[in-house]
PDB file of N, CA and C in Angstrom:
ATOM      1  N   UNK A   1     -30.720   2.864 -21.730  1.00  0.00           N
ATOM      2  CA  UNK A   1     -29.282   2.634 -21.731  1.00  0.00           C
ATOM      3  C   UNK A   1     -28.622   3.271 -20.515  1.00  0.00           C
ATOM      4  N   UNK A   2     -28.815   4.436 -20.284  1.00  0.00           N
ATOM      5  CA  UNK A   2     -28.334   5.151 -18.809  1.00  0.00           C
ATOM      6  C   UNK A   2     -28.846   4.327 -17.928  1.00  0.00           C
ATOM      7  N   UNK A   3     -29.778   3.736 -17.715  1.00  0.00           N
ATOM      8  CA  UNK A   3     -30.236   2.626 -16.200  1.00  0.00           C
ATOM      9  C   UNK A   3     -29.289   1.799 -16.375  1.00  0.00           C
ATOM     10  N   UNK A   4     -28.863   1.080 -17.465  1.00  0.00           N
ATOM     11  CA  UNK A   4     -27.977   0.222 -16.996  1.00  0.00           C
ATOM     12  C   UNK A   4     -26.693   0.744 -16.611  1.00  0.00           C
ATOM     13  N   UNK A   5     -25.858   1.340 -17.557  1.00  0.00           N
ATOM     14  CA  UNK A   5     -25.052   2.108 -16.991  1.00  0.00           C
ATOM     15  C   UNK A   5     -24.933   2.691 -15.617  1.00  0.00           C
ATOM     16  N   UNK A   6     -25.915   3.041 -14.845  1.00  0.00           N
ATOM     17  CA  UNK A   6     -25.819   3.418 -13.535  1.00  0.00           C
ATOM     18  C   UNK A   6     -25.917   2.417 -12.196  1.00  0.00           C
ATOM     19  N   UNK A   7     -26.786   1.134 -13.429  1.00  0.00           N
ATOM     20  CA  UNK A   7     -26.639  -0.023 -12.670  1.00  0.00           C
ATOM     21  C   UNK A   7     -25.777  -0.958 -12.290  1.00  0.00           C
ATOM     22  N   UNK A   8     -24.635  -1.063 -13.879  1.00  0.00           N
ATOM     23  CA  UNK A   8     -23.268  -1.233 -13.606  1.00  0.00           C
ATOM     24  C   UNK A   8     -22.538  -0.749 -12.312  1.00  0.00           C
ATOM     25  N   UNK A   9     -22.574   0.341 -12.128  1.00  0.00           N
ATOM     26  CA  UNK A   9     -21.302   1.128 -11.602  1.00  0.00           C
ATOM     27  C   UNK A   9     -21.870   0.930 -10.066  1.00  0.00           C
ATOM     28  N   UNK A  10     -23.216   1.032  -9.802  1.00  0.00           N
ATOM     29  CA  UNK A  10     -23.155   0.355  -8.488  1.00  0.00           C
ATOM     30  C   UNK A  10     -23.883  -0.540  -8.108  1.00  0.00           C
ATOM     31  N   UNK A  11     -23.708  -2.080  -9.232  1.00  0.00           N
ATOM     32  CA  UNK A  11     -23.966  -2.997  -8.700  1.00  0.00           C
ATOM     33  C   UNK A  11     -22.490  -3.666  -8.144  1.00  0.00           C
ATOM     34  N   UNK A  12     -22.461  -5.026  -7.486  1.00  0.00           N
ATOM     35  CA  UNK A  12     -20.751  -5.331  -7.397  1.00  0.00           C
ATOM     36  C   UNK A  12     -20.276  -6.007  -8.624  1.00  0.00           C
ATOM     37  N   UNK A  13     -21.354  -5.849  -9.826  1.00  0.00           N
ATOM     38  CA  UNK A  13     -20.654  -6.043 -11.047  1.00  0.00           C
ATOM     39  C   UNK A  13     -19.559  -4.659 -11.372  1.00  0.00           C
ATOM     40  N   UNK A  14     -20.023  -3.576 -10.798  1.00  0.00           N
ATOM     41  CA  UNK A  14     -19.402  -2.198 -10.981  1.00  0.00           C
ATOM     42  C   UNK A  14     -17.813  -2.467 -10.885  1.00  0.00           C
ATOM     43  N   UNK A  15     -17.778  -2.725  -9.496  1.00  0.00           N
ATOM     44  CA  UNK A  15     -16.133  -3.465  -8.977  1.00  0.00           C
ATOM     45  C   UNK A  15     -15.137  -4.184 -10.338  1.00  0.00           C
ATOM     46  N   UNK A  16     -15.599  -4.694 -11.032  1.00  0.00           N
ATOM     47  CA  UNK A  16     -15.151  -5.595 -11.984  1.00  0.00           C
ATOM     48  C   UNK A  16     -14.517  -4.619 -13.199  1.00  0.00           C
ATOM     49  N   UNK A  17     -15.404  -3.646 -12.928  1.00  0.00           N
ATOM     50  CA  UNK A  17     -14.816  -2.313 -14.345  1.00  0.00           C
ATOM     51  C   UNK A  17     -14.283  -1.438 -13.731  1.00  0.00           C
ATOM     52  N   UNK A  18     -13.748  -1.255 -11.962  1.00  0.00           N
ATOM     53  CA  UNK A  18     -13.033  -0.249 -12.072  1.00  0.00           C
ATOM     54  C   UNK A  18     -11.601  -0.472 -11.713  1.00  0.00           C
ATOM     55  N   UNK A  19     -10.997   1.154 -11.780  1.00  0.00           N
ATOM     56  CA  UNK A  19      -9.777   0.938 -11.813  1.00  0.00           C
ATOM     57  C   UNK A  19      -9.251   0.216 -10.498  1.00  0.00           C
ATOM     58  N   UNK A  20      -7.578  -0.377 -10.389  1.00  0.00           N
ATOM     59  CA  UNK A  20      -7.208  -1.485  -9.641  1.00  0.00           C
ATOM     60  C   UNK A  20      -6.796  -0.014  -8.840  1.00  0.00           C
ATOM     61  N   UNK A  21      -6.744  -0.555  -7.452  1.00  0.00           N
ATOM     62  CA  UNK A  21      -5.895   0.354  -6.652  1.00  0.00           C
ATOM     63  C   UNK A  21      -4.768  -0.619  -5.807  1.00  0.00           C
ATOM     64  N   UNK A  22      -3.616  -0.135  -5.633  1.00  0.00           N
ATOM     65  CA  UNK A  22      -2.331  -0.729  -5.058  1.00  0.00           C
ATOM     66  C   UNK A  22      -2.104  -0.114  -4.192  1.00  0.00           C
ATOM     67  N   UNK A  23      -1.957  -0.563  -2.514  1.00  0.00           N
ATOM     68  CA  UNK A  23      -1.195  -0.303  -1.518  1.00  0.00           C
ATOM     69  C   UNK A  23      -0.071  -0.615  -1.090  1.00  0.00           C
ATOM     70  N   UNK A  24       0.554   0.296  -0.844  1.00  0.00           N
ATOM     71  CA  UNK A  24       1.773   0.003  -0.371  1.00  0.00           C
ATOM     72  C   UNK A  24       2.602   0.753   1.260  1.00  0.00           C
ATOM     73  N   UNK A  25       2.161  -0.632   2.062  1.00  0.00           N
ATOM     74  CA  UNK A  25       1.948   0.015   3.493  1.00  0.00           C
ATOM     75  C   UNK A  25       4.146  -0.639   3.464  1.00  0.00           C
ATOM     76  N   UNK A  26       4.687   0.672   3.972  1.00  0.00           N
ATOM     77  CA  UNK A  26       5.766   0.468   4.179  1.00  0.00           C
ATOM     78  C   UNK A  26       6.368   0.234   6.343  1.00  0.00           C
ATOM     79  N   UNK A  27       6.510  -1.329   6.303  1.00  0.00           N
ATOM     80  CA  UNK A  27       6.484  -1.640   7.796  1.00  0.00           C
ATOM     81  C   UNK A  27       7.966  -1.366   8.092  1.00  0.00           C
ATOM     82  N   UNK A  28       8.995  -1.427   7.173  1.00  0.00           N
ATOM     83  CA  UNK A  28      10.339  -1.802   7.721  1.00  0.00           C
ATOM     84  C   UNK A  28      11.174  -1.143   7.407  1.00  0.00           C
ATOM     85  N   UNK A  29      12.464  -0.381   7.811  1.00  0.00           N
ATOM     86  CA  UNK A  29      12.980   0.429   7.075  1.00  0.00           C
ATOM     87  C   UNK A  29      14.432  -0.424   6.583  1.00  0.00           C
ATOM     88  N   UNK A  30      14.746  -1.713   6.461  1.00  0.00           N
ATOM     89  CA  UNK A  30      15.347  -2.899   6.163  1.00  0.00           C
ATOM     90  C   UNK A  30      15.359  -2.764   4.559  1.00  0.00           C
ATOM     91  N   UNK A  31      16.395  -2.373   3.840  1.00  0.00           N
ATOM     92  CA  UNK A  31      16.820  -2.468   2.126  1.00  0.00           C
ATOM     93  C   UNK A  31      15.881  -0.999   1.477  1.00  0.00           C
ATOM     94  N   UNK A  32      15.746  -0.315   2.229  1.00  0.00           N
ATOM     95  CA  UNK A  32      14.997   1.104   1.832  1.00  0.00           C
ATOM     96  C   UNK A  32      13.932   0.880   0.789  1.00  0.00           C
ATOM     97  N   UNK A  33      12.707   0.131   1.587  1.00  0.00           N
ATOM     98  CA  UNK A  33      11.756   0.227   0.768  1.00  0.00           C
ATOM     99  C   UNK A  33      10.883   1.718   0.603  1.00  0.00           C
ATOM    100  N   UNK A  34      11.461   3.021   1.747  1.00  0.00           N
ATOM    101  CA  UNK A  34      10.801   3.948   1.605  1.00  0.00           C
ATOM    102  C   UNK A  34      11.441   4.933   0.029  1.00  0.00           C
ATOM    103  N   UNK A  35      12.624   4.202  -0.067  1.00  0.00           N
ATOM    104  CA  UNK A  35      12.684   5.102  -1.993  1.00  0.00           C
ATOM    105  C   UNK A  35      12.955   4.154  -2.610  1.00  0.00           C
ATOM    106  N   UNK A  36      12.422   2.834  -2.784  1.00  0.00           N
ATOM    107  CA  UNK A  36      11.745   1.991  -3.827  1.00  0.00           C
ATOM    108  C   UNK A  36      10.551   2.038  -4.320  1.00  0.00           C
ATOM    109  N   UNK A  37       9.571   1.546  -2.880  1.00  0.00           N
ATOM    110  CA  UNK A  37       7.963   1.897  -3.399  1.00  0.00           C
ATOM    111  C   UNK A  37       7.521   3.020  -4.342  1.00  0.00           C
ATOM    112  N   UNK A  38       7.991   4.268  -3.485  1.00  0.00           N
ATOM    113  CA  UNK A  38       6.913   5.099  -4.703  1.00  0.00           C
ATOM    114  C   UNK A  38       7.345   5.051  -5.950  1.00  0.00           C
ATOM    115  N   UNK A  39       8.496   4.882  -6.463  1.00  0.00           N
ATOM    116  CA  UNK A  39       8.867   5.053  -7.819  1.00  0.00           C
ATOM    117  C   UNK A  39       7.973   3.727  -8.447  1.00  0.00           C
ATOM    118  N   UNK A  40       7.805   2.397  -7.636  1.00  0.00           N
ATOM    119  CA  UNK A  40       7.145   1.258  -8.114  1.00  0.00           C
ATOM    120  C   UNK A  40       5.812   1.896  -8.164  1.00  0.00           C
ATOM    121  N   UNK A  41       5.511   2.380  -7.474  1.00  0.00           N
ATOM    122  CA  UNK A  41       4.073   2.905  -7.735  1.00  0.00           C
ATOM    123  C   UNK A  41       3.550   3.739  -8.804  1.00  0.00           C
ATOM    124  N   UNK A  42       4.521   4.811  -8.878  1.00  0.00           N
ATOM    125  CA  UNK A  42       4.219   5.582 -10.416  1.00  0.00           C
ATOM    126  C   UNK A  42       4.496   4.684 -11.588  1.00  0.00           C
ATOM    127  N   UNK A  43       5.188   3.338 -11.634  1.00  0.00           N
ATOM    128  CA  UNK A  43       5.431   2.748 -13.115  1.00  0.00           C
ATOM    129  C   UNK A  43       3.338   2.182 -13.047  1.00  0.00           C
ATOM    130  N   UNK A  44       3.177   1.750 -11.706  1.00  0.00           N
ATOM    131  CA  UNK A  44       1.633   0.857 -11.492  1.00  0.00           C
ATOM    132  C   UNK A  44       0.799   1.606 -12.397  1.00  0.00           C
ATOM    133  N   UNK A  45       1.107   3.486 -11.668  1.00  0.00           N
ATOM    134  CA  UNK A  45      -0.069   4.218 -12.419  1.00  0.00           C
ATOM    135  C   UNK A  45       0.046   4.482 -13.808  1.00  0.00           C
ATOM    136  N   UNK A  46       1.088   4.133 -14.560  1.00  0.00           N
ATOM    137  CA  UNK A  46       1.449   4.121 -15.778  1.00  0.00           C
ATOM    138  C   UNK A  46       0.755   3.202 -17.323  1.00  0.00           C
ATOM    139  N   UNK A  47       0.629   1.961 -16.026  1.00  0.00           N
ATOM    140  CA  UNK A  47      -0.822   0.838 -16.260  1.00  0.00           C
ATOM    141  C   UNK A  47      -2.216   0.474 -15.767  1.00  0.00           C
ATOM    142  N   UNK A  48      -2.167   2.132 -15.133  1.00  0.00           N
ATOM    143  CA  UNK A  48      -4.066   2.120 -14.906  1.00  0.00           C
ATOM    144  C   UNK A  48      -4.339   2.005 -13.829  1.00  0.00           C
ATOM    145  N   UNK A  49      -3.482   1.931 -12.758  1.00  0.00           N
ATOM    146  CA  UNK A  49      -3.338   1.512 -11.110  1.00  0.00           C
ATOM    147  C   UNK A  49      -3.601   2.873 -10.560  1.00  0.00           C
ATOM    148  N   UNK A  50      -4.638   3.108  -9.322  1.00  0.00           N
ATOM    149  CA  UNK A  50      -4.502   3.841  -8.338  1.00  0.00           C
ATOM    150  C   UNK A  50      -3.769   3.730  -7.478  1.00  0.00           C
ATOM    151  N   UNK A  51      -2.363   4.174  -6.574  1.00  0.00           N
ATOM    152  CA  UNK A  51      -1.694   3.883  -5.842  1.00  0.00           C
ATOM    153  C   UNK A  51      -1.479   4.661  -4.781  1.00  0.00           C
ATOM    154  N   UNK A  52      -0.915   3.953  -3.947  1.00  0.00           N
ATOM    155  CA  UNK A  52      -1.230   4.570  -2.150  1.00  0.00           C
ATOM    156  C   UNK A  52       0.060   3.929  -1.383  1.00  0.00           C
ATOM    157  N   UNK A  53       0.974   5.112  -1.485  1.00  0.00           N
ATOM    158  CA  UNK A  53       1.821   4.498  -0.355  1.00  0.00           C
ATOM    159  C   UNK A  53       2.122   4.582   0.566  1.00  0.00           C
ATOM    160  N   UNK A  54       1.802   4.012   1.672  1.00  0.00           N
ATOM    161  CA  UNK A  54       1.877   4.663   3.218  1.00  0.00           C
ATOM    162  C   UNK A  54       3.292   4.962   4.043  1.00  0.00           C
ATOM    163  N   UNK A  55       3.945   5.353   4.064  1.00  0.00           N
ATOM    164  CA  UNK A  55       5.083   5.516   4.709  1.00  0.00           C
ATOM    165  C   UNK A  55       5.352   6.361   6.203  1.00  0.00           C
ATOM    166  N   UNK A  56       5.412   5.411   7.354  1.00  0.00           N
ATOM    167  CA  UNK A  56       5.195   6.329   8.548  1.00  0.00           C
ATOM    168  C   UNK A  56       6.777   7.141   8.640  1.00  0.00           C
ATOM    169  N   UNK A  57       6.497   8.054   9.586  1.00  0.00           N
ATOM    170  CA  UNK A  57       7.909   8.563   9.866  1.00  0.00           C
ATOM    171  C   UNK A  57       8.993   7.921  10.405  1.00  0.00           C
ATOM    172  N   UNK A  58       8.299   7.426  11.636  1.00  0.00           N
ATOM    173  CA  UNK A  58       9.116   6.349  12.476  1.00  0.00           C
ATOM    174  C   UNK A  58       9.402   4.856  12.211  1.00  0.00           C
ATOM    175  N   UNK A  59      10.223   4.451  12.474  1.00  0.00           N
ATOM    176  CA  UNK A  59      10.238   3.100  12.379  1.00  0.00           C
ATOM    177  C   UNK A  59       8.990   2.422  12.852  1.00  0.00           C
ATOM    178  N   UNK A  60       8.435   1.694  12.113  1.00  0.00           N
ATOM    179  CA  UNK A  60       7.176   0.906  12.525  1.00  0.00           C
ATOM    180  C   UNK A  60       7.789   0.128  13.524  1.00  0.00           C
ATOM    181  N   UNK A  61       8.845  -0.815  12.998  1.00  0.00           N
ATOM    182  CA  UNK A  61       9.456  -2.293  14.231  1.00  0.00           C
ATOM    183  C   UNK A  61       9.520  -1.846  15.689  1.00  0.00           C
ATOM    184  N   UNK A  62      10.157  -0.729  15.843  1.00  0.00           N
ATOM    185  CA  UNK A  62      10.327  -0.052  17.300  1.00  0.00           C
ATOM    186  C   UNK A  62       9.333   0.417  17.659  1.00  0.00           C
ATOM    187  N   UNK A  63       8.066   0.585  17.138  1.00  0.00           N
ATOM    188  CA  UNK A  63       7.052   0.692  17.779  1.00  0.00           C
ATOM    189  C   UNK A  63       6.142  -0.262  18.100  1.00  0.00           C
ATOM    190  N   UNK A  64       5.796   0.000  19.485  1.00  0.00           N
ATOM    191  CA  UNK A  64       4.882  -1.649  19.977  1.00  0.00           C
ATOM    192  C   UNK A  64       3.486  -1.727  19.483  1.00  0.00           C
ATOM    193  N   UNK A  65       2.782  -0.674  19.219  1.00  0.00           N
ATOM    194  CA  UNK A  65       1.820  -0.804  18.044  1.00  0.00           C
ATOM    195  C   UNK A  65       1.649  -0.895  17.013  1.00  0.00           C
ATOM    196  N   UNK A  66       3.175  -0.812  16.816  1.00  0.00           N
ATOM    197  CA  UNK A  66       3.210  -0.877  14.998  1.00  0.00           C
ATOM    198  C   UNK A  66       3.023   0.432  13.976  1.00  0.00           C
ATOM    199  N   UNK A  67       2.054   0.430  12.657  1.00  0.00           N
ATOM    200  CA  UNK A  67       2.245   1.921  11.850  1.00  0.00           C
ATOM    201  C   UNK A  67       1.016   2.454  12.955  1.00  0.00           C
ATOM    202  N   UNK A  68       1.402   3.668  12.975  1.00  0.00           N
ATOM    203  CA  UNK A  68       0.555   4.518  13.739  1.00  0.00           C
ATOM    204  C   UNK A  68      -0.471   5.316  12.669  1.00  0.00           C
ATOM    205  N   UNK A  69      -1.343   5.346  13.219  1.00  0.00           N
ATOM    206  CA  UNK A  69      -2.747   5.839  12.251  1.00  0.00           C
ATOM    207  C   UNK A  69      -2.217   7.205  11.923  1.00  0.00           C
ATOM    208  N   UNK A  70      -1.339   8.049  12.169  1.00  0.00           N
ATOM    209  CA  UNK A  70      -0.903   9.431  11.608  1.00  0.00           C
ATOM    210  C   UNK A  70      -0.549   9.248  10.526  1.00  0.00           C
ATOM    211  N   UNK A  71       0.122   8.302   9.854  1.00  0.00           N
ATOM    212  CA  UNK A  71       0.899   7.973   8.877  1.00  0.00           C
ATOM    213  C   UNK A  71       0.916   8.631   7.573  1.00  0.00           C
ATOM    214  N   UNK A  72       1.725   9.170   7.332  1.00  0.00           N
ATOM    215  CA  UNK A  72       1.346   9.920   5.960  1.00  0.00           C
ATOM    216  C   UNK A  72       1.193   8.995   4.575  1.00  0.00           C
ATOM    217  N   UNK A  73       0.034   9.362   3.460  1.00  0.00           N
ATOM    218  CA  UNK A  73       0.134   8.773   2.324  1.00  0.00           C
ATOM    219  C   UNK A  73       1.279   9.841   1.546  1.00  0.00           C
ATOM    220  N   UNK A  74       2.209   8.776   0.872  1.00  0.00           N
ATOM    221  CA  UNK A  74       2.915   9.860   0.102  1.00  0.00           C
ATOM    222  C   UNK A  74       2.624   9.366  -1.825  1.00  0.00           C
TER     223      UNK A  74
END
């Protein structure tokens, strides 16, 4: 019974039983999605969701690369 069990979890049948994870990469600072998301995110984890919200400091738009890899998860 433990072989399968271990076989589950890392075959890509594993994927199918685990928990969902939600990103939430914030690009725009247009209708303040930076204090919408996370509160949307804690109702997610409320229903079993791992959640991740990225929020850079700077405006992403004004930057010509876009979110910069520093970006904090909050």
């Amino acid at each position: 019974m433990q072989k399968w069990i271990l076989f589950i979890l890392l075959s890509p049948l594993g994927a199918l039983f685990a928990q969902p994870h939600a990103v939430f990469v914030i690009g725009t600072p247009h209708y303040n999605p930076g204090s919408i998301m996370p509160p949307l995110a804690k109702q997610l984890e409320r229903f079993g969701f791992r959640t991740t919200v990225v929020l850079p400091e700077e405006n992403p738009e004004k930057n010509p690369k876009g979110i910069p890899a520093s970006a904090t998860e909050k």
